[in-house]
C-alpha atoms as a PDB file:
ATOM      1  CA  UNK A   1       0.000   0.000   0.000  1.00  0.00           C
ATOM      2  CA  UNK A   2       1.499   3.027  -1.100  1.00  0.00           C
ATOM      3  CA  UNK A   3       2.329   6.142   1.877  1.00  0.00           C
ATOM      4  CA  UNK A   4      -0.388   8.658   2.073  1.00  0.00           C
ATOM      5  CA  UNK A   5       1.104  10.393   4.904  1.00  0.00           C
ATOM      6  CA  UNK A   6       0.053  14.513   4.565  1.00  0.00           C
ATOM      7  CA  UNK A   7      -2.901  13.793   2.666  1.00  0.00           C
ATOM      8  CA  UNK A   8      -6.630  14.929   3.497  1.00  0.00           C
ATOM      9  CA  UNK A   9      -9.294  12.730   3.446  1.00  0.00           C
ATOM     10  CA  UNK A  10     -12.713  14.000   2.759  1.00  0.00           C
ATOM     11  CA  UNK A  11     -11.448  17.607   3.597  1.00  0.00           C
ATOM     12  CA  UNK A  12     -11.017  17.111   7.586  1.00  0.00           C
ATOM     13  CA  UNK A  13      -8.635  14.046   8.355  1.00  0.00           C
ATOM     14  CA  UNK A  14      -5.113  15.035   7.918  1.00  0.00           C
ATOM     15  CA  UNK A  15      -3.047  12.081   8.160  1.00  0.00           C
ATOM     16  CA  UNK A  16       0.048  12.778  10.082  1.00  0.00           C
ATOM     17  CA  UNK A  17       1.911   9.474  10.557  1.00  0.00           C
ATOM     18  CA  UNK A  18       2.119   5.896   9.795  1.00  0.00           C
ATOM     19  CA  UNK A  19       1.492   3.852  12.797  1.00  0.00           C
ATOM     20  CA  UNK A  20       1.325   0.520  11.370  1.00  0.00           C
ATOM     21  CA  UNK A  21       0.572  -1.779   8.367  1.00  0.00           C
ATOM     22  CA  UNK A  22      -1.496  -4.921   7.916  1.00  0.00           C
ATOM     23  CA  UNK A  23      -2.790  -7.338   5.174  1.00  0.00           C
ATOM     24  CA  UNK A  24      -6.005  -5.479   4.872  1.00  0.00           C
ATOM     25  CA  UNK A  25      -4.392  -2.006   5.133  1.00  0.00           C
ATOM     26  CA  UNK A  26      -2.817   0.469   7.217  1.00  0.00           C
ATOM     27  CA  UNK A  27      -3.457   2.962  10.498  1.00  0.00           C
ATOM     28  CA  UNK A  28      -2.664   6.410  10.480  1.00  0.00           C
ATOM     29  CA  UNK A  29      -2.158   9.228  13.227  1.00  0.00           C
ATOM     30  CA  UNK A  30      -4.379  11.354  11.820  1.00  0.00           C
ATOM     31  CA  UNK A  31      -5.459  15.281  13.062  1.00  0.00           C
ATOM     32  CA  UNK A  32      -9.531  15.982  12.775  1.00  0.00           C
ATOM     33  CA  UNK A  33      -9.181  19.405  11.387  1.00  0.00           C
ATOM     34  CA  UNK A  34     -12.834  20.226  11.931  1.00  0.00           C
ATOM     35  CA  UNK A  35     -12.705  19.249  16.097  1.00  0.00           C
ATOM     36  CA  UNK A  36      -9.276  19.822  16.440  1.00  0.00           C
ATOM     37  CA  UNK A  37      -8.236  16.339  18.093  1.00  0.00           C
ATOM     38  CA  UNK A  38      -5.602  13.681  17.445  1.00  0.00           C
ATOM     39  CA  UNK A  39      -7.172  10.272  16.099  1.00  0.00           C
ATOM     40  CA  UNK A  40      -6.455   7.243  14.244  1.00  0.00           C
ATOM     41  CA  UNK A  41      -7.576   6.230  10.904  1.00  0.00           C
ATOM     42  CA  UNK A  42      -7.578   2.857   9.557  1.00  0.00           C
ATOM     43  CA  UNK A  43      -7.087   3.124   5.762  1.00  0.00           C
ATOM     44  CA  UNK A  44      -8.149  -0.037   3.732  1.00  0.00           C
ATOM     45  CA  UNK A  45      -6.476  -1.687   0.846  1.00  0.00           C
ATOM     46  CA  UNK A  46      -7.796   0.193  -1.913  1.00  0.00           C
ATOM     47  CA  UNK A  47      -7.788  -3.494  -3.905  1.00  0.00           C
ATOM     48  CA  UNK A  48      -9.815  -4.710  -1.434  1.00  0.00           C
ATOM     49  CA  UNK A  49     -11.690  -1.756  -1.093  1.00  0.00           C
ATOM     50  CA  UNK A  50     -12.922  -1.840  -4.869  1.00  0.00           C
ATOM     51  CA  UNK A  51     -14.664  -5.433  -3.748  1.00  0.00           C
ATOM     52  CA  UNK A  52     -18.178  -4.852  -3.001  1.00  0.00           C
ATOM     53  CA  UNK A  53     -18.606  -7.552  -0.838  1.00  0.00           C
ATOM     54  CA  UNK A  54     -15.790  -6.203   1.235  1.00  0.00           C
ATOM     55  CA  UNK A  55     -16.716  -2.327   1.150  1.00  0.00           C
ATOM     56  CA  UNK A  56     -19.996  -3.567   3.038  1.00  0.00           C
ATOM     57  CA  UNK A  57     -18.060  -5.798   5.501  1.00  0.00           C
ATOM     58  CA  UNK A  58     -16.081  -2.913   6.239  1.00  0.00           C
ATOM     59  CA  UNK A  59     -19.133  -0.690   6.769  1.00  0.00           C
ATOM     60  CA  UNK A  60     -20.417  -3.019   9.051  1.00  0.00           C
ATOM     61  CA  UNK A  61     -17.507  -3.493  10.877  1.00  0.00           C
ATOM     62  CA  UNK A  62     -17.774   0.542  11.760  1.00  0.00           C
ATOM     63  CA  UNK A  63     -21.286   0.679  12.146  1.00  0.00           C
ATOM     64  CA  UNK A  64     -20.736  -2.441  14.562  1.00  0.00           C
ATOM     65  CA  UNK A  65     -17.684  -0.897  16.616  1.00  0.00           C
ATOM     66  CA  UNK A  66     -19.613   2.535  16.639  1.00  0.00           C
ATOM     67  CA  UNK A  67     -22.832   0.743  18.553  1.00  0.00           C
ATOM     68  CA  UNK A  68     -20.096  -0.533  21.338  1.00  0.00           C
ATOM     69  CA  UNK A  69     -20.019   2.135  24.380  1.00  0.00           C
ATOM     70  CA  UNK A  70     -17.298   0.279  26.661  1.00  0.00           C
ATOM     71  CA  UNK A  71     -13.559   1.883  28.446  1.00  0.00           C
ATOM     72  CA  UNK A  72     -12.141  -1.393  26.667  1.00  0.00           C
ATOM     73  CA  UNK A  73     -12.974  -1.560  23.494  1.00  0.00           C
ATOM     74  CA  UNK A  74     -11.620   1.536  21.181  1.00  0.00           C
ATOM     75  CA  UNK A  75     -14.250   4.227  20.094  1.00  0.00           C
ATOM     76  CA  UNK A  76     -15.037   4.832  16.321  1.00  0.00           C
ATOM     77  CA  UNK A  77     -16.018   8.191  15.369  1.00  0.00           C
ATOM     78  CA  UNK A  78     -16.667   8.174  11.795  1.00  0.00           C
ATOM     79  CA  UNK A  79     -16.494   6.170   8.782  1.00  0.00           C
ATOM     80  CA  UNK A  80     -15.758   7.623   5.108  1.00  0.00           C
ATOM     81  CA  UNK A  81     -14.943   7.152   1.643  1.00  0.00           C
ATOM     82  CA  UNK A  82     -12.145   9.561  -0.382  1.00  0.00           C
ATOM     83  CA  UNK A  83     -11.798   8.465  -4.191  1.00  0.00           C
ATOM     84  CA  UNK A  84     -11.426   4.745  -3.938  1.00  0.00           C
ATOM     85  CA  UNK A  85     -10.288   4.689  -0.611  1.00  0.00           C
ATOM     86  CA  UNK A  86     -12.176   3.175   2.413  1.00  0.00           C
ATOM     87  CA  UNK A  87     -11.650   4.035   6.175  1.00  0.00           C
ATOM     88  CA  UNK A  88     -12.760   4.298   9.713  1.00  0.00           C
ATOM     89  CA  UNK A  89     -11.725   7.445  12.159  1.00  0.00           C
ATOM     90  CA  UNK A  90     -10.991   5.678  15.865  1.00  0.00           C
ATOM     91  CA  UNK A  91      -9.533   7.447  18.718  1.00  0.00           C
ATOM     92  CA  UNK A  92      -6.227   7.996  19.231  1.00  0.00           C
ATOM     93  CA  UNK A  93      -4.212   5.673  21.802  1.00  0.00           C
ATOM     94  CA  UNK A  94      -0.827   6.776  22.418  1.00  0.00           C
ATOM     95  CA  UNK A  95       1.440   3.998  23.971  1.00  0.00           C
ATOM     96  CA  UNK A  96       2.417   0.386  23.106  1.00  0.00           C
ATOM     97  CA  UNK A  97      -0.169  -2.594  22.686  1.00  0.00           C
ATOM     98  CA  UNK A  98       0.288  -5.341  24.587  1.00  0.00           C
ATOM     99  CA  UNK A  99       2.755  -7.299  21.955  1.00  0.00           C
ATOM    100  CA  UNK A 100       4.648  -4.714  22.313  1.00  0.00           C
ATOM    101  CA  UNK A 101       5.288  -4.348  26.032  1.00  0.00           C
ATOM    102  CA  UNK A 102       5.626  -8.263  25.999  1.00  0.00           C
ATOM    103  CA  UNK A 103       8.775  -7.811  23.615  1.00  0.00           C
ATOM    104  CA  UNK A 104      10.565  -4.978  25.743  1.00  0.00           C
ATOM    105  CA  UNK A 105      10.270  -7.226  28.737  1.00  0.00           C
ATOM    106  CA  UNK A 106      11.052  -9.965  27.020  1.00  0.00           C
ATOM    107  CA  UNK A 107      14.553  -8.289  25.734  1.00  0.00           C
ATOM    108  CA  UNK A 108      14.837  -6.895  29.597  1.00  0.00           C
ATOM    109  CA  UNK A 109      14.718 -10.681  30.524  1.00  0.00           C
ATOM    110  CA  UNK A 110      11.531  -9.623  32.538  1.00  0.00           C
ATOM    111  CA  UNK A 111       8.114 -10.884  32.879  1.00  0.00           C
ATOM    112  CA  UNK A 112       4.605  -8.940  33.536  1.00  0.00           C
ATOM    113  CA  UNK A 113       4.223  -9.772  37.247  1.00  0.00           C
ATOM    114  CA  UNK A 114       1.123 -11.992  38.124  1.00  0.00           C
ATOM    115  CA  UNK A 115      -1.099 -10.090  39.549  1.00  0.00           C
ATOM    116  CA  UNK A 116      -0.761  -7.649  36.418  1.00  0.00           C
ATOM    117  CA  UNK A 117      -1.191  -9.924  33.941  1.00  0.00           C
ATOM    118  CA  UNK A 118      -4.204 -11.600  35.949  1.00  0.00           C
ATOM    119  CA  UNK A 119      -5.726  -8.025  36.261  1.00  0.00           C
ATOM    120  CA  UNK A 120      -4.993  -7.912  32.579  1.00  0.00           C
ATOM    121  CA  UNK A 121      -6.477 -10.561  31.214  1.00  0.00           C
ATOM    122  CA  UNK A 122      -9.637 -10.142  33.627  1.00  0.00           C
ATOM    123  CA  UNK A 123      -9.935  -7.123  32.329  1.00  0.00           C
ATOM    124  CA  UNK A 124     -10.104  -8.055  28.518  1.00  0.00           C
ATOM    125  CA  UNK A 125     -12.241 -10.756  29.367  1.00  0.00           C
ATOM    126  CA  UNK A 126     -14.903  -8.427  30.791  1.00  0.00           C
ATOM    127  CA  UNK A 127     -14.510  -6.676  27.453  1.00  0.00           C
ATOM    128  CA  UNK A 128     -14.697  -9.540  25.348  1.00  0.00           C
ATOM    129  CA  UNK A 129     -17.881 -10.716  27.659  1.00  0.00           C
ATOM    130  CA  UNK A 130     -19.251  -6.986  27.013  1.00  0.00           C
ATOM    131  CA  UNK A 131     -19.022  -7.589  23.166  1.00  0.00           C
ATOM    132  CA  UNK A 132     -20.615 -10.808  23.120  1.00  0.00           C
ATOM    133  CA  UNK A 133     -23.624  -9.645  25.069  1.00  0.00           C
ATOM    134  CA  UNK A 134     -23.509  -7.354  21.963  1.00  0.00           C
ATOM    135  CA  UNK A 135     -23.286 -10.488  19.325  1.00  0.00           C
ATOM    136  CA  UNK A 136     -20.071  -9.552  18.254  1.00  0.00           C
ATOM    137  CA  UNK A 137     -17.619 -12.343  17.672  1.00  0.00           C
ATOM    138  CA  UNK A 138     -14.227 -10.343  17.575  1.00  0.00           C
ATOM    139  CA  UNK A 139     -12.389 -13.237  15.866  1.00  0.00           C
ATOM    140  CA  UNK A 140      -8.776 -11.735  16.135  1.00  0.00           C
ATOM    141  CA  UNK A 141      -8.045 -11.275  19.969  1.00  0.00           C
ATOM    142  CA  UNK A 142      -4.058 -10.855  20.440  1.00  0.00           C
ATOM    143  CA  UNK A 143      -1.461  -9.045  21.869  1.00  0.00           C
ATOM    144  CA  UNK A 144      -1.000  -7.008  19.050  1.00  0.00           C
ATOM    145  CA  UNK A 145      -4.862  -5.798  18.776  1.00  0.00           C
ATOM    146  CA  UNK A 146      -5.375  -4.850  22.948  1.00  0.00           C
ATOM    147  CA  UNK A 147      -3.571  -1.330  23.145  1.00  0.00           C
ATOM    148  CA  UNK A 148      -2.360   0.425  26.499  1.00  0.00           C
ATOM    149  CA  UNK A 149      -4.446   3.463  27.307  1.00  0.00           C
ATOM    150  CA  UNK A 150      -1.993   5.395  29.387  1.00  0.00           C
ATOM    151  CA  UNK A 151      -4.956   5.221  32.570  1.00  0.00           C
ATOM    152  CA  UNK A 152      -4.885   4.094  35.124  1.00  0.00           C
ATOM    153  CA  UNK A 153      -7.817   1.032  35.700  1.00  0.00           C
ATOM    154  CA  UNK A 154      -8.491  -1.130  38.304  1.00  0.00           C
ATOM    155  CA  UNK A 155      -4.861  -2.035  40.166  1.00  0.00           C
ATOM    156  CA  UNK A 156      -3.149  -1.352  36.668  1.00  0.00           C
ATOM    157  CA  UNK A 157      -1.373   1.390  35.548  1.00  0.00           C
ATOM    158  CA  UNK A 158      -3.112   1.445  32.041  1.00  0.00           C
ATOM    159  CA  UNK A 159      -6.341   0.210  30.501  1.00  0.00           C
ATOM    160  CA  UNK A 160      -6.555  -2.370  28.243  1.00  0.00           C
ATOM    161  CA  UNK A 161      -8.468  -1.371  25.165  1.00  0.00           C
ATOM    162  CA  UNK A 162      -9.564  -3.843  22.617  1.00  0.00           C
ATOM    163  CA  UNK A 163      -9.307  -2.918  18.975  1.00  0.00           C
ATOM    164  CA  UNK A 164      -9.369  -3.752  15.220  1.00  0.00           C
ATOM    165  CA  UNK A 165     -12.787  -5.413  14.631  1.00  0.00           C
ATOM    166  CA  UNK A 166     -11.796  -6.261  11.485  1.00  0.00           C
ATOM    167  CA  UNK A 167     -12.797  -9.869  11.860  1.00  0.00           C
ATOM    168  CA  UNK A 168     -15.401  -9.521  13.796  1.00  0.00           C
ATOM    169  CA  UNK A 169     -18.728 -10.899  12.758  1.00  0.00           C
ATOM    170  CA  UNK A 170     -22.125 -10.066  13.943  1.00  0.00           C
ATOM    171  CA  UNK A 171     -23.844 -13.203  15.207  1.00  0.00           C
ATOM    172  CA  UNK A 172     -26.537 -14.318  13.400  1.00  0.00           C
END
């Protein structure tokens, strides 16, 4: 997928920075030039994007994360097309995700203590039990997807957010 770092989307996302890449497309830092606030926006592949099948997947997906009003599972604010190009405007989570604070203690020769990681994954199961009350099947739970609000919640010193629905799949 080609850079489209500086560009405006629809008039009002700028998008700043590349924060990552995946099979299906890429996230952005973006700025919301109308309100003024930092977000992220999830770009899709514009191949996949010119699928019709998959253009309403990914609508759904939005219009499925944007019904879900929970501290661990990441807000979407709006949903666009620009030219051929398909994406979804989250908010912004500065900090690691959890695969990444697994590697830097892992190359410290540390491990997460206990009680952290059983806060952790009690946490995202709460979440993940929130979202199925919901009928949302998330599909793609990992490291890499849960990101590290920088809050404090519940005995940790961060809150574990749940993000990309991607895969996730209303139940029938």
């Amino acid at each position: 997928m080609d850079r489209l770092d500086g560009q405006v989307l629809s008039g009002r996302y700028r998008l700043v920075a590349l924060l990552g890449e995946g099979g299906m497309g890429a996230v952005y830092r973006a700025q919301d030039l109308t309100l003024k606030r930092e977000v992220a926006v999830k770009v899709m592949s514009s191949r996949l994007a010119r699928q019709h099948d998959f253009k309403q997947r990914f609508l759904n997906e939005a219009q499925t994360a944007a019904k879900l009003n929970h501290p661990g599972v990441v807000q979407v604010h709006d949903f666009g097309q620009h030219n051929q190009l398909l994406y979804i405007v989250m908010e912004f989570i500065p900090g690691d995700n959890l695969r990444e604070m697994l590697r830097k203690l892992q190359k410290a020769q540390q491990w997460i203590p206990l009680s952290e990681a059983l806060n952790l994954v009690r946490q995202t199961s709460l979440t993940v039990d929130y979202i199925h009350h919901h009928k949302v099947l998330h599909r793609d739970i990992k490291p890499a997807n849960l990101l590290l609000k920088p809050e404090a919640s519940d005995g940790l010193p961060y809150r574990p957010v749940l993000t990309d629905l991607g895969l996730a799949k209303l139940v029938e």
